[in-house]
PDB file of N, CA and C in Angstrom:
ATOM      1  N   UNK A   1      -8.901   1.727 -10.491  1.00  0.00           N
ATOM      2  CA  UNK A   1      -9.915   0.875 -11.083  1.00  0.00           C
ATOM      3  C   UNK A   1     -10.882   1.693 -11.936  1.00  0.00           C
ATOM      4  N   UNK A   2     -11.596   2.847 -11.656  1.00  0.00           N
ATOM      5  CA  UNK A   2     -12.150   3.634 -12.275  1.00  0.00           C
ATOM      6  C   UNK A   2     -11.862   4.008 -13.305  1.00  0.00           C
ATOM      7  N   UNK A   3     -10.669   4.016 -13.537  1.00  0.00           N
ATOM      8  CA  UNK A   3      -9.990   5.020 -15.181  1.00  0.00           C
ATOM      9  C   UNK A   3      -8.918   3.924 -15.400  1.00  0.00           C
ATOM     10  N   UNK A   4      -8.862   2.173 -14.974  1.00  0.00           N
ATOM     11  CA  UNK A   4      -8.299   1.806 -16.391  1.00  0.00           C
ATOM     12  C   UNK A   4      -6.935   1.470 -16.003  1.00  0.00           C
ATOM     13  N   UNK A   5      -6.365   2.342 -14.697  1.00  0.00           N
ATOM     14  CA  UNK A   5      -4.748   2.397 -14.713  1.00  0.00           C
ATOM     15  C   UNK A   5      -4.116   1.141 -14.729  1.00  0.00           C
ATOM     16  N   UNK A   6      -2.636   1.007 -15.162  1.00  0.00           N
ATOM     17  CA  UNK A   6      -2.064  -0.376 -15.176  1.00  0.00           C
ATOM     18  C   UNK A   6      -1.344   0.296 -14.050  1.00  0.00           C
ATOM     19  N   UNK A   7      -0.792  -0.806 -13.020  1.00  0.00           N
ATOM     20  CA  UNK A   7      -0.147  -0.750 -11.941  1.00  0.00           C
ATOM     21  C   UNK A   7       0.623  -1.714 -11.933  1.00  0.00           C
ATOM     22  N   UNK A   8       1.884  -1.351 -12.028  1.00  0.00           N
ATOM     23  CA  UNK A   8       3.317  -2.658 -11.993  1.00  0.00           C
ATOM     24  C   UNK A   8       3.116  -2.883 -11.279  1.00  0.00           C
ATOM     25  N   UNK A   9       3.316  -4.282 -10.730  1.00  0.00           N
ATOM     26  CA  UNK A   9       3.604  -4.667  -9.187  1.00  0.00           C
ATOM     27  C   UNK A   9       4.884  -6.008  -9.226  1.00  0.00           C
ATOM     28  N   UNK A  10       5.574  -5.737  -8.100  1.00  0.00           N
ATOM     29  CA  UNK A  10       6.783  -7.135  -8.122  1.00  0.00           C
ATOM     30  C   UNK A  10       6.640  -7.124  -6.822  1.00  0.00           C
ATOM     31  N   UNK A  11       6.952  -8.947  -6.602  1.00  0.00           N
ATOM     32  CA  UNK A  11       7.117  -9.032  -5.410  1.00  0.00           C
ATOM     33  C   UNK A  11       8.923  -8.750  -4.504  1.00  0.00           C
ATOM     34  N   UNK A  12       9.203  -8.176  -4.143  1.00  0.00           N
ATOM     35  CA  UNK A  12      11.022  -7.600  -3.834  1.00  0.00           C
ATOM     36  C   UNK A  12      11.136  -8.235  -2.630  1.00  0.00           C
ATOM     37  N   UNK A  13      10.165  -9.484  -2.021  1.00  0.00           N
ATOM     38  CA  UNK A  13      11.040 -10.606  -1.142  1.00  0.00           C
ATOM     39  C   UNK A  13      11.489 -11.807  -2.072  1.00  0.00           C
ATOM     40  N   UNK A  14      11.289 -11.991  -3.260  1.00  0.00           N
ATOM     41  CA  UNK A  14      11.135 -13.130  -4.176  1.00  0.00           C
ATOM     42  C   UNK A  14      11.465 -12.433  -5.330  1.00  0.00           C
ATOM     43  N   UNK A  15      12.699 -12.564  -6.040  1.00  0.00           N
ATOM     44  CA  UNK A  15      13.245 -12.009  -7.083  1.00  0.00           C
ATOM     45  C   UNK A  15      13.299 -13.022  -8.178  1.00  0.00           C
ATOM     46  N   UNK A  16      13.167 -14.316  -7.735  1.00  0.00           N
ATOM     47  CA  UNK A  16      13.176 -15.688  -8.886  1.00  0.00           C
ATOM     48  C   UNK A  16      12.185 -16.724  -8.154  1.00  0.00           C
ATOM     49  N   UNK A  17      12.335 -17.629  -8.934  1.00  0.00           N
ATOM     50  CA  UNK A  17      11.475 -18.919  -8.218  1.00  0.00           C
ATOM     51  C   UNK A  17      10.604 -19.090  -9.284  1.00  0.00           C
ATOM     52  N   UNK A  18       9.584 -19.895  -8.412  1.00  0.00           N
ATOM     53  CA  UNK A  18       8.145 -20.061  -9.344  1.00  0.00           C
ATOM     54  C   UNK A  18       7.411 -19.332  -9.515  1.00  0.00           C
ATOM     55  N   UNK A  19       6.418 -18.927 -10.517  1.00  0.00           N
ATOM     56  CA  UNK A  19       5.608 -17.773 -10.626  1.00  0.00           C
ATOM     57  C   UNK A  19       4.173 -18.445 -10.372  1.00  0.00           C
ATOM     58  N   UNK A  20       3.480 -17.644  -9.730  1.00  0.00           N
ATOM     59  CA  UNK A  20       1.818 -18.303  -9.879  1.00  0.00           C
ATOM     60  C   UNK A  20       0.830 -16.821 -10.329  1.00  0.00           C
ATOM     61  N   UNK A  21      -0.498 -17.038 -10.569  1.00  0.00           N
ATOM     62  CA  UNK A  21      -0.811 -15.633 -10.896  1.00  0.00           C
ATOM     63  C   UNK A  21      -1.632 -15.268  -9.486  1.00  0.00           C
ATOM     64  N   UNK A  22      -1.819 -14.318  -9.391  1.00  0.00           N
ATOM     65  CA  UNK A  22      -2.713 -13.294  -8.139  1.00  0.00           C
ATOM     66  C   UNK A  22      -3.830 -12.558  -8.960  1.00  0.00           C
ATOM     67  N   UNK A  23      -4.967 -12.117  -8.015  1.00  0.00           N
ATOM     68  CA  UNK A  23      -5.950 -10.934  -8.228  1.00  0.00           C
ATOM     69  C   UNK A  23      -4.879  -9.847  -7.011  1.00  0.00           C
ATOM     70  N   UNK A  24      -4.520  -8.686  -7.292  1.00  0.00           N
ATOM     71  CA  UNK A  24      -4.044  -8.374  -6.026  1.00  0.00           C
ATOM     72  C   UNK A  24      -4.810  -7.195  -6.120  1.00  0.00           C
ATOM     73  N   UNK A  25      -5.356  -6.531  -4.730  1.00  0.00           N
ATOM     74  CA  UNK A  25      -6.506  -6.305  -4.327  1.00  0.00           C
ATOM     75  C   UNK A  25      -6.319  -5.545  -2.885  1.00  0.00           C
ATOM     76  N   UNK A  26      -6.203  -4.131  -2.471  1.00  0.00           N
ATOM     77  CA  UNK A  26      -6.193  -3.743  -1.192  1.00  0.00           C
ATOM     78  C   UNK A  26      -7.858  -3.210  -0.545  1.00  0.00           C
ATOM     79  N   UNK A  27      -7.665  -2.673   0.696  1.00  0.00           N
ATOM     80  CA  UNK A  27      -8.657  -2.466   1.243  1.00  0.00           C
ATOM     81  C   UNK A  27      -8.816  -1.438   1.666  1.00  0.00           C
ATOM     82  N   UNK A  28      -8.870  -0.167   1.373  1.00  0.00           N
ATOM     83  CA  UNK A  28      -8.795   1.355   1.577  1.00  0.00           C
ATOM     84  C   UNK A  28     -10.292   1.600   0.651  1.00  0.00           C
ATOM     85  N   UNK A  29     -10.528   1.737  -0.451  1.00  0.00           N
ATOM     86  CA  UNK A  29     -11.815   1.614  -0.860  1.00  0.00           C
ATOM     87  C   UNK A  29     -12.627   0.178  -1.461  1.00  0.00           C
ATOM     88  N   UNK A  30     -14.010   0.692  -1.548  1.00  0.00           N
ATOM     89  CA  UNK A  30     -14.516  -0.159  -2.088  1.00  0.00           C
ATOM     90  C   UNK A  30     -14.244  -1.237  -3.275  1.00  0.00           C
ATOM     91  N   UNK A  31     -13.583  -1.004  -4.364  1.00  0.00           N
ATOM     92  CA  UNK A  31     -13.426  -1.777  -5.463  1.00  0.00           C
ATOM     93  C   UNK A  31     -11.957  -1.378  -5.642  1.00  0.00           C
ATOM     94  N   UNK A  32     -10.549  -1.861  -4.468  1.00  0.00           N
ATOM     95  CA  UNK A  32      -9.667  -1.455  -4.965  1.00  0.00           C
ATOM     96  C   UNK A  32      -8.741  -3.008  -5.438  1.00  0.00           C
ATOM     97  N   UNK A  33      -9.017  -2.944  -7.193  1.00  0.00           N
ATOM     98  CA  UNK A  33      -8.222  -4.019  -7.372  1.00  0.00           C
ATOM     99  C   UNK A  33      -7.562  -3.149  -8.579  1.00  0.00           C
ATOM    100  N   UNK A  34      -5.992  -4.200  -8.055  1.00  0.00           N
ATOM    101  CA  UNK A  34      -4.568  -3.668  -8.297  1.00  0.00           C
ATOM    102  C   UNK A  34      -4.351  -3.724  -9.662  1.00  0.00           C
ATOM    103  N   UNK A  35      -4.957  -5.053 -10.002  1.00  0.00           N
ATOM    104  CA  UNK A  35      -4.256  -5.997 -10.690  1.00  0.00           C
ATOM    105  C   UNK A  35      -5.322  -7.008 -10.774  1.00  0.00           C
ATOM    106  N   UNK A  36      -5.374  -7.597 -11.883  1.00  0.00           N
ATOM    107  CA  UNK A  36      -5.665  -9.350 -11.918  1.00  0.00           C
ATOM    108  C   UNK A  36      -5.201  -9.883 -13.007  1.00  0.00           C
ATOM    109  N   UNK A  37      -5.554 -11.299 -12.190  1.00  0.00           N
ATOM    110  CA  UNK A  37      -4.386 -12.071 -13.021  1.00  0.00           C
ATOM    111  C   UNK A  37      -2.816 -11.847 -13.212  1.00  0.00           C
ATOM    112  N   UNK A  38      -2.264 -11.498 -12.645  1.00  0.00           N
ATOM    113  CA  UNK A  38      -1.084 -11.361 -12.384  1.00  0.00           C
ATOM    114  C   UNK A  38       0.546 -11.953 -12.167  1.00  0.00           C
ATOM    115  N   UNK A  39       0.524 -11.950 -13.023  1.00  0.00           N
ATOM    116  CA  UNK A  39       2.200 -13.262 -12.774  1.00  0.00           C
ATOM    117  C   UNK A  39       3.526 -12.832 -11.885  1.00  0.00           C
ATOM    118  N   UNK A  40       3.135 -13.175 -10.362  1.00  0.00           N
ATOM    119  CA  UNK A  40       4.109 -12.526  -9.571  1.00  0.00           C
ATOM    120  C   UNK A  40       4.789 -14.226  -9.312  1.00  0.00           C
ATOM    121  N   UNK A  41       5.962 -13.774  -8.611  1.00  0.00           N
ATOM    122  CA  UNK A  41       6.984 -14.878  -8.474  1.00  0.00           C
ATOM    123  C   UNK A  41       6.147 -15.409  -6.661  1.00  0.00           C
ATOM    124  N   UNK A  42       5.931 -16.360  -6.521  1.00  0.00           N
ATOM    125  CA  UNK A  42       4.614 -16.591  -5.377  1.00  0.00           C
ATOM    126  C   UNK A  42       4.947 -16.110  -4.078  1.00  0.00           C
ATOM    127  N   UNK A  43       4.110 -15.314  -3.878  1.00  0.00           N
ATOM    128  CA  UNK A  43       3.598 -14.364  -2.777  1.00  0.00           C
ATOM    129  C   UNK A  43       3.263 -15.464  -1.286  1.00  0.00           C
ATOM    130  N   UNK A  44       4.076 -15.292  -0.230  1.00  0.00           N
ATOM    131  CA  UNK A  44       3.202 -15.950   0.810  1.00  0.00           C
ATOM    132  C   UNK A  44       3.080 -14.876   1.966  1.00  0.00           C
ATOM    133  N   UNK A  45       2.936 -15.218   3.264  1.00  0.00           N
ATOM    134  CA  UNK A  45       2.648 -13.809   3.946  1.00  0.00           C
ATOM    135  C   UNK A  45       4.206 -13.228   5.112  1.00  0.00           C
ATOM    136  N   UNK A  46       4.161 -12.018   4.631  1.00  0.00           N
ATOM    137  CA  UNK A  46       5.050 -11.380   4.631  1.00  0.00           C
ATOM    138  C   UNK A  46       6.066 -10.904   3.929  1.00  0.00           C
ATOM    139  N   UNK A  47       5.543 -10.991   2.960  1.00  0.00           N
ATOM    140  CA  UNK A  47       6.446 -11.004   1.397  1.00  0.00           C
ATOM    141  C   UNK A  47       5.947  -9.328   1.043  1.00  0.00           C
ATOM    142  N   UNK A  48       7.125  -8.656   0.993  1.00  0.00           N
ATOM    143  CA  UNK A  48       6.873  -7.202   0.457  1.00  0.00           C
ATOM    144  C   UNK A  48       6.641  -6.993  -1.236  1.00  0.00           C
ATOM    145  N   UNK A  49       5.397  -6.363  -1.296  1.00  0.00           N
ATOM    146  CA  UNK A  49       4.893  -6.172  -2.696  1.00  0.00           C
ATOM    147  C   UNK A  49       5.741  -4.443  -3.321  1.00  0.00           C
ATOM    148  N   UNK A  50       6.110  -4.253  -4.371  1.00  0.00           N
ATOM    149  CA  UNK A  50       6.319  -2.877  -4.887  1.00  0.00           C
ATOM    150  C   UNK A  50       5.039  -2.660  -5.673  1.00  0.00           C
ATOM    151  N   UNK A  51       4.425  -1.218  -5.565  1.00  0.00           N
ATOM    152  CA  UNK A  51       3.418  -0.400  -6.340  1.00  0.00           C
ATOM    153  C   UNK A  51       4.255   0.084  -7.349  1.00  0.00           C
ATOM    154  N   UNK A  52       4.147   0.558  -8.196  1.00  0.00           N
ATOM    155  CA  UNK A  52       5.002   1.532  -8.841  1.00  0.00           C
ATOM    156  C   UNK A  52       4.332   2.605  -9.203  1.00  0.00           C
ATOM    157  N   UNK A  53       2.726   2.673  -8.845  1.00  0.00           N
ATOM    158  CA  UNK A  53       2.039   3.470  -8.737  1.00  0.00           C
ATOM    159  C   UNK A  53       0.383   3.295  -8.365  1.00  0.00           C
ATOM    160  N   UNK A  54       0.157   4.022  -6.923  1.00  0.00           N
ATOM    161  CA  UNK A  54      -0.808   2.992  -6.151  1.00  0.00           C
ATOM    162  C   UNK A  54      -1.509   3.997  -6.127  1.00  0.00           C
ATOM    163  N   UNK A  55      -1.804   5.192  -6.538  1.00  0.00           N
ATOM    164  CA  UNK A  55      -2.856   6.579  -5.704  1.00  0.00           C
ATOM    165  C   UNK A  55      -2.917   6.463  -4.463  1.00  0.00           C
ATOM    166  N   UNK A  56      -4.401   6.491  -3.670  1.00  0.00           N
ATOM    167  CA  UNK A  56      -4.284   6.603  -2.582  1.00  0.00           C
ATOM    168  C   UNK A  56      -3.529   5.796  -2.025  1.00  0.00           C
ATOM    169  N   UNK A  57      -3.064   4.921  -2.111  1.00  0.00           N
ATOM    170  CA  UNK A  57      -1.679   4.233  -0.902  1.00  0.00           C
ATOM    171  C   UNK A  57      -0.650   4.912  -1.342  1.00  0.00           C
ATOM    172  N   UNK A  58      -0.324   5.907  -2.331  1.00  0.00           N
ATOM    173  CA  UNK A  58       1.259   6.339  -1.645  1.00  0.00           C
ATOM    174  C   UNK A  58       0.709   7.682  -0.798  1.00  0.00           C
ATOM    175  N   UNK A  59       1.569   7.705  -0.027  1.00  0.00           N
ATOM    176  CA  UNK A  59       1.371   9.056   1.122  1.00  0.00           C
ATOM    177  C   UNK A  59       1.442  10.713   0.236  1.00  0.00           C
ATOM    178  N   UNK A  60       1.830  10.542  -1.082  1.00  0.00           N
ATOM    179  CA  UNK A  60       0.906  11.882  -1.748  1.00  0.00           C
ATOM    180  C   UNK A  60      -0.796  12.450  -2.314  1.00  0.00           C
ATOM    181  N   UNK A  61      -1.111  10.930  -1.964  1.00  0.00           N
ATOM    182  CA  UNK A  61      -2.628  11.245  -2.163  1.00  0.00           C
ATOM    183  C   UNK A  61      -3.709  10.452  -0.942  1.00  0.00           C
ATOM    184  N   UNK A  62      -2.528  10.024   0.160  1.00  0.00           N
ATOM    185  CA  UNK A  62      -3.125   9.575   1.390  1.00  0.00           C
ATOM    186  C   UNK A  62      -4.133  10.257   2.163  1.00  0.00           C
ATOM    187  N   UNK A  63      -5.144   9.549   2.366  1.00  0.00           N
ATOM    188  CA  UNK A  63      -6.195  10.089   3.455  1.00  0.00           C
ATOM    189  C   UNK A  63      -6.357   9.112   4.345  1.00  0.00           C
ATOM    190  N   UNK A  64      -7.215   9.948   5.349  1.00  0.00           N
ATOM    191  CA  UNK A  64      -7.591   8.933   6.566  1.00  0.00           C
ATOM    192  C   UNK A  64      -9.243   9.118   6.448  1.00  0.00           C
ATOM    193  N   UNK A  65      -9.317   8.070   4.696  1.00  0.00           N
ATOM    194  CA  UNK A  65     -10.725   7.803   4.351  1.00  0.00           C
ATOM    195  C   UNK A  65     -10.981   6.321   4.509  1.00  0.00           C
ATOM    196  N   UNK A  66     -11.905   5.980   5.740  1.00  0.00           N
ATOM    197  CA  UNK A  66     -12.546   4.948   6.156  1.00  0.00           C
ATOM    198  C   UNK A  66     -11.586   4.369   7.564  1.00  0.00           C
ATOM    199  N   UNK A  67     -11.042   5.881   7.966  1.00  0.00           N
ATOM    200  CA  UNK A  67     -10.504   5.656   9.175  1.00  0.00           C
ATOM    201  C   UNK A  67      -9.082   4.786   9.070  1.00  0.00           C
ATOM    202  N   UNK A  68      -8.608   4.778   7.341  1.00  0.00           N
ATOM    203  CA  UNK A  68      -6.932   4.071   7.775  1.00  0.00           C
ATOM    204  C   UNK A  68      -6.212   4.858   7.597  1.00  0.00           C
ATOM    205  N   UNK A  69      -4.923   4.380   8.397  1.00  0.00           N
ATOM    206  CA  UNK A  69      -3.739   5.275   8.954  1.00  0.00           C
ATOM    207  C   UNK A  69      -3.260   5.278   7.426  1.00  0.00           C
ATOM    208  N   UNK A  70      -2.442   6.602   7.683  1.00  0.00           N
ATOM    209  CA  UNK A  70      -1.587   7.177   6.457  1.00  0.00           C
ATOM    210  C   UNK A  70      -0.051   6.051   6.710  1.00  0.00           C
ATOM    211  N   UNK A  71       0.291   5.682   5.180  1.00  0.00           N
ATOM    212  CA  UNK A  71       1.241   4.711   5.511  1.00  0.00           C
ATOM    213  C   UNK A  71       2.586   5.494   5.608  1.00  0.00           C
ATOM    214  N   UNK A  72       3.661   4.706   6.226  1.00  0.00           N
ATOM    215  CA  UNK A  72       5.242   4.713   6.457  1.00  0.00           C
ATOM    216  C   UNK A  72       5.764   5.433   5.352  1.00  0.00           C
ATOM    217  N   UNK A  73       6.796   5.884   5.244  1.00  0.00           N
ATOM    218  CA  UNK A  73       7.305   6.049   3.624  1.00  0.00           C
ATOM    219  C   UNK A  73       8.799   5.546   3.872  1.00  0.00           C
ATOM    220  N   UNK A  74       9.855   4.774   2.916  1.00  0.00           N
ATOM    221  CA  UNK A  74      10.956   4.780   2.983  1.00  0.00           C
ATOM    222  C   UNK A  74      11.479   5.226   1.645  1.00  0.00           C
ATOM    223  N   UNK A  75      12.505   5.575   2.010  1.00  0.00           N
ATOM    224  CA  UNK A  75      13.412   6.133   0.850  1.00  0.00           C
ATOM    225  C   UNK A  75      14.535   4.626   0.255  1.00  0.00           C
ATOM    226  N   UNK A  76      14.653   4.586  -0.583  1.00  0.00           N
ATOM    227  CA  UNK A  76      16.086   3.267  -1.154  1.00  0.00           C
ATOM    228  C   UNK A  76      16.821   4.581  -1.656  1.00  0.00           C
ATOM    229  N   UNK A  77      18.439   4.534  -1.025  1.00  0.00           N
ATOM    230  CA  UNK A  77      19.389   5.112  -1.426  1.00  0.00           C
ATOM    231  C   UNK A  77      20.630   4.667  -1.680  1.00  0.00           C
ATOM    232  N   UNK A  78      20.936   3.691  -2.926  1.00  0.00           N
ATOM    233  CA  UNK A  78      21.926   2.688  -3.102  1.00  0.00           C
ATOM    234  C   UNK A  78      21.680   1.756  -2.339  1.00  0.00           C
ATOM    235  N   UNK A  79      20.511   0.699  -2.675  1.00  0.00           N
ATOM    236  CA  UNK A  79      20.261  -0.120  -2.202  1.00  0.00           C
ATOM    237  C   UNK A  79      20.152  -0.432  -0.703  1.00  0.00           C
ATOM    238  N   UNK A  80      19.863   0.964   0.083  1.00  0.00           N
ATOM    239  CA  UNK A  80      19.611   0.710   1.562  1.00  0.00           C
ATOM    240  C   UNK A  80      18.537   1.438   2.055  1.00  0.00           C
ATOM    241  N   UNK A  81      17.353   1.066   2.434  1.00  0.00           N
ATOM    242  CA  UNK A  81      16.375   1.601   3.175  1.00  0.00           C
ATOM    243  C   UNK A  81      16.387   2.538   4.072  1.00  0.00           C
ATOM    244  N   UNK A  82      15.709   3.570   4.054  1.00  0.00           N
ATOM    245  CA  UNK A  82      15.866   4.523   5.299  1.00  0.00           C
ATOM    246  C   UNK A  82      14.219   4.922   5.076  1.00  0.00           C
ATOM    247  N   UNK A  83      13.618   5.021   6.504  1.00  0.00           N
ATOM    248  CA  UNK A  83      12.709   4.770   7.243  1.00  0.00           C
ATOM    249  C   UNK A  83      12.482   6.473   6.873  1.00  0.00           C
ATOM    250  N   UNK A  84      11.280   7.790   6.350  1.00  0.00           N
ATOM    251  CA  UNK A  84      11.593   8.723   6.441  1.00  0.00           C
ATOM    252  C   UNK A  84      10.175   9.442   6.722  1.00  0.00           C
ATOM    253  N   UNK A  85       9.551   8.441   7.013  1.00  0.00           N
ATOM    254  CA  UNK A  85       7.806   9.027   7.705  1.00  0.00           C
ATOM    255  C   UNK A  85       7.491   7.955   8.850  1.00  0.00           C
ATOM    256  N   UNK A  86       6.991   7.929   9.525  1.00  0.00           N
ATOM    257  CA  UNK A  86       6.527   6.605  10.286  1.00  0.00           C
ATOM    258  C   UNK A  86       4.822   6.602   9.965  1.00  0.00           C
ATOM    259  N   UNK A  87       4.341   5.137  10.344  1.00  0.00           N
ATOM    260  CA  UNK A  87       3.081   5.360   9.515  1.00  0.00           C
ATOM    261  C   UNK A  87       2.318   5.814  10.926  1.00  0.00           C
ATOM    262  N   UNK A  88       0.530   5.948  10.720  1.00  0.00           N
ATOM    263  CA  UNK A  88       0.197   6.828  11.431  1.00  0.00           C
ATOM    264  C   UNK A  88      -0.050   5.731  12.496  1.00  0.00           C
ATOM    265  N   UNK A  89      -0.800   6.441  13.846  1.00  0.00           N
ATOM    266  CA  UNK A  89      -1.012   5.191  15.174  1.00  0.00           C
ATOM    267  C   UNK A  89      -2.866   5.964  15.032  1.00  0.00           C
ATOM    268  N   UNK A  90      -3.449   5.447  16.232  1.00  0.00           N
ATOM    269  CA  UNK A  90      -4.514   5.313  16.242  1.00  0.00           C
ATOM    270  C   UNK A  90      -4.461   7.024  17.147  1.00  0.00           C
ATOM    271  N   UNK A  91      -3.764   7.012  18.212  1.00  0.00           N
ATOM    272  CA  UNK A  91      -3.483   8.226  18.865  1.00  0.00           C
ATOM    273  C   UNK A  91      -3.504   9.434  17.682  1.00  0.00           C
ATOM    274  N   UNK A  92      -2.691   9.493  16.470  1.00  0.00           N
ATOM    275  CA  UNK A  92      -2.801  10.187  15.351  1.00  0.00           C
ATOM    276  C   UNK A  92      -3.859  10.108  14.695  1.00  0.00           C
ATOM    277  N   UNK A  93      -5.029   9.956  14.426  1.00  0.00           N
ATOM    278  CA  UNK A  93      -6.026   9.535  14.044  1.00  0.00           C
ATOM    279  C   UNK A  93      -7.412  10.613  14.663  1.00  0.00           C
ATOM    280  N   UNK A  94      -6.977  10.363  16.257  1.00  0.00           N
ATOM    281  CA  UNK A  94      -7.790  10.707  16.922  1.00  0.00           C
ATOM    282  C   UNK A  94      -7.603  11.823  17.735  1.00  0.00           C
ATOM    283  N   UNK A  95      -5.920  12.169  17.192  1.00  0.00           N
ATOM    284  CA  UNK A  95      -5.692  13.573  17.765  1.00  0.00           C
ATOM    285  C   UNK A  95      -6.164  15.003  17.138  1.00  0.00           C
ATOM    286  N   UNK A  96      -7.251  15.021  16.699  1.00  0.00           N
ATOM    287  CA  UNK A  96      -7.743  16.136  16.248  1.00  0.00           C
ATOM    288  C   UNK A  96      -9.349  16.571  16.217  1.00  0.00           C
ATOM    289  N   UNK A  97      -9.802  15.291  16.722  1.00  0.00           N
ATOM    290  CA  UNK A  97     -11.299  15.235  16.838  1.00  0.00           C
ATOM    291  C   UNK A  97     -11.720  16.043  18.310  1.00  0.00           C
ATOM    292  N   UNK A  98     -12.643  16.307  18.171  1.00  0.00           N
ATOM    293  CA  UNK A  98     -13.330  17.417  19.222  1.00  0.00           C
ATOM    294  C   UNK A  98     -14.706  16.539  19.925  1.00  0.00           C
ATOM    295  N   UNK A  99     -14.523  15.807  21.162  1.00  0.00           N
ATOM    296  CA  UNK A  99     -15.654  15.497  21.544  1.00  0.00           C
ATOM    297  C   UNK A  99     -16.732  16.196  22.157  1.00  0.00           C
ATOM    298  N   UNK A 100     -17.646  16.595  21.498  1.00  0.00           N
ATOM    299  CA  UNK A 100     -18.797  17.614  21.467  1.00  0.00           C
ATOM    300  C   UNK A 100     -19.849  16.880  23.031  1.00  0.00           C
ATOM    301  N   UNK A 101     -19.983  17.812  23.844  1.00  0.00           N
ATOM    302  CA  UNK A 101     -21.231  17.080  24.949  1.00  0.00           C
ATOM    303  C   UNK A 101     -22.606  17.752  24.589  1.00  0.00           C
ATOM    304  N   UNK A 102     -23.163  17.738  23.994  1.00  0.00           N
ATOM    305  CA  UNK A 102     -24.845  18.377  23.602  1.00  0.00           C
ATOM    306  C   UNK A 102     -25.482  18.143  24.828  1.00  0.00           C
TER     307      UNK A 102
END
């Protein structure tokens, strides 16, 4: 949002159909919108979105800023998914903090 970027996005549960438009919009920082106005083929819930380029949501510029887990990663290799990070748990999160007794 800061510098402007265009970010493809498709929805890859819905390859045809009807199109409606979206603001699409995550929640990792303050002002993170994707996209607006957007002509995706209609989105309902559970419908997997593609980034084609997200910054902090892909796991090369992932942090655990505002306390969210670093996401999953899969690989597509001829059209088949393979699972090749798992995303983080709360146990991961909190396995490195030092509770201080003053």
């Amino acid at each position: 949002m800061f510098y402007n970027a265009y970010h493809k996005i498709v929805n890859l549960s819905k390859t045809s159909g009807r199109e409606r438009i979206y603001n699409v919009v995550g929640y990792i920082c303050e002002t993170d919108t994707f996209g607006s106005e957007r002509r995706l083929y209609e989105v309902n819930e559970g419908d997997i979105l593609a980034f084609y380029n997200a910054g902090a949501y892909c796991y090369a510029m992932a942090s655990n800023y505002n306390s969210r887990y670093r996401p999953a990663e899969v690989m597509l290799v001829e059209g088949k998914d393979h699972l090749i990070r798992k995303r983080e748990t709360l146990d991961d999160l909190l396995r490195n903090q030092i509770d201080i007794n003053f």
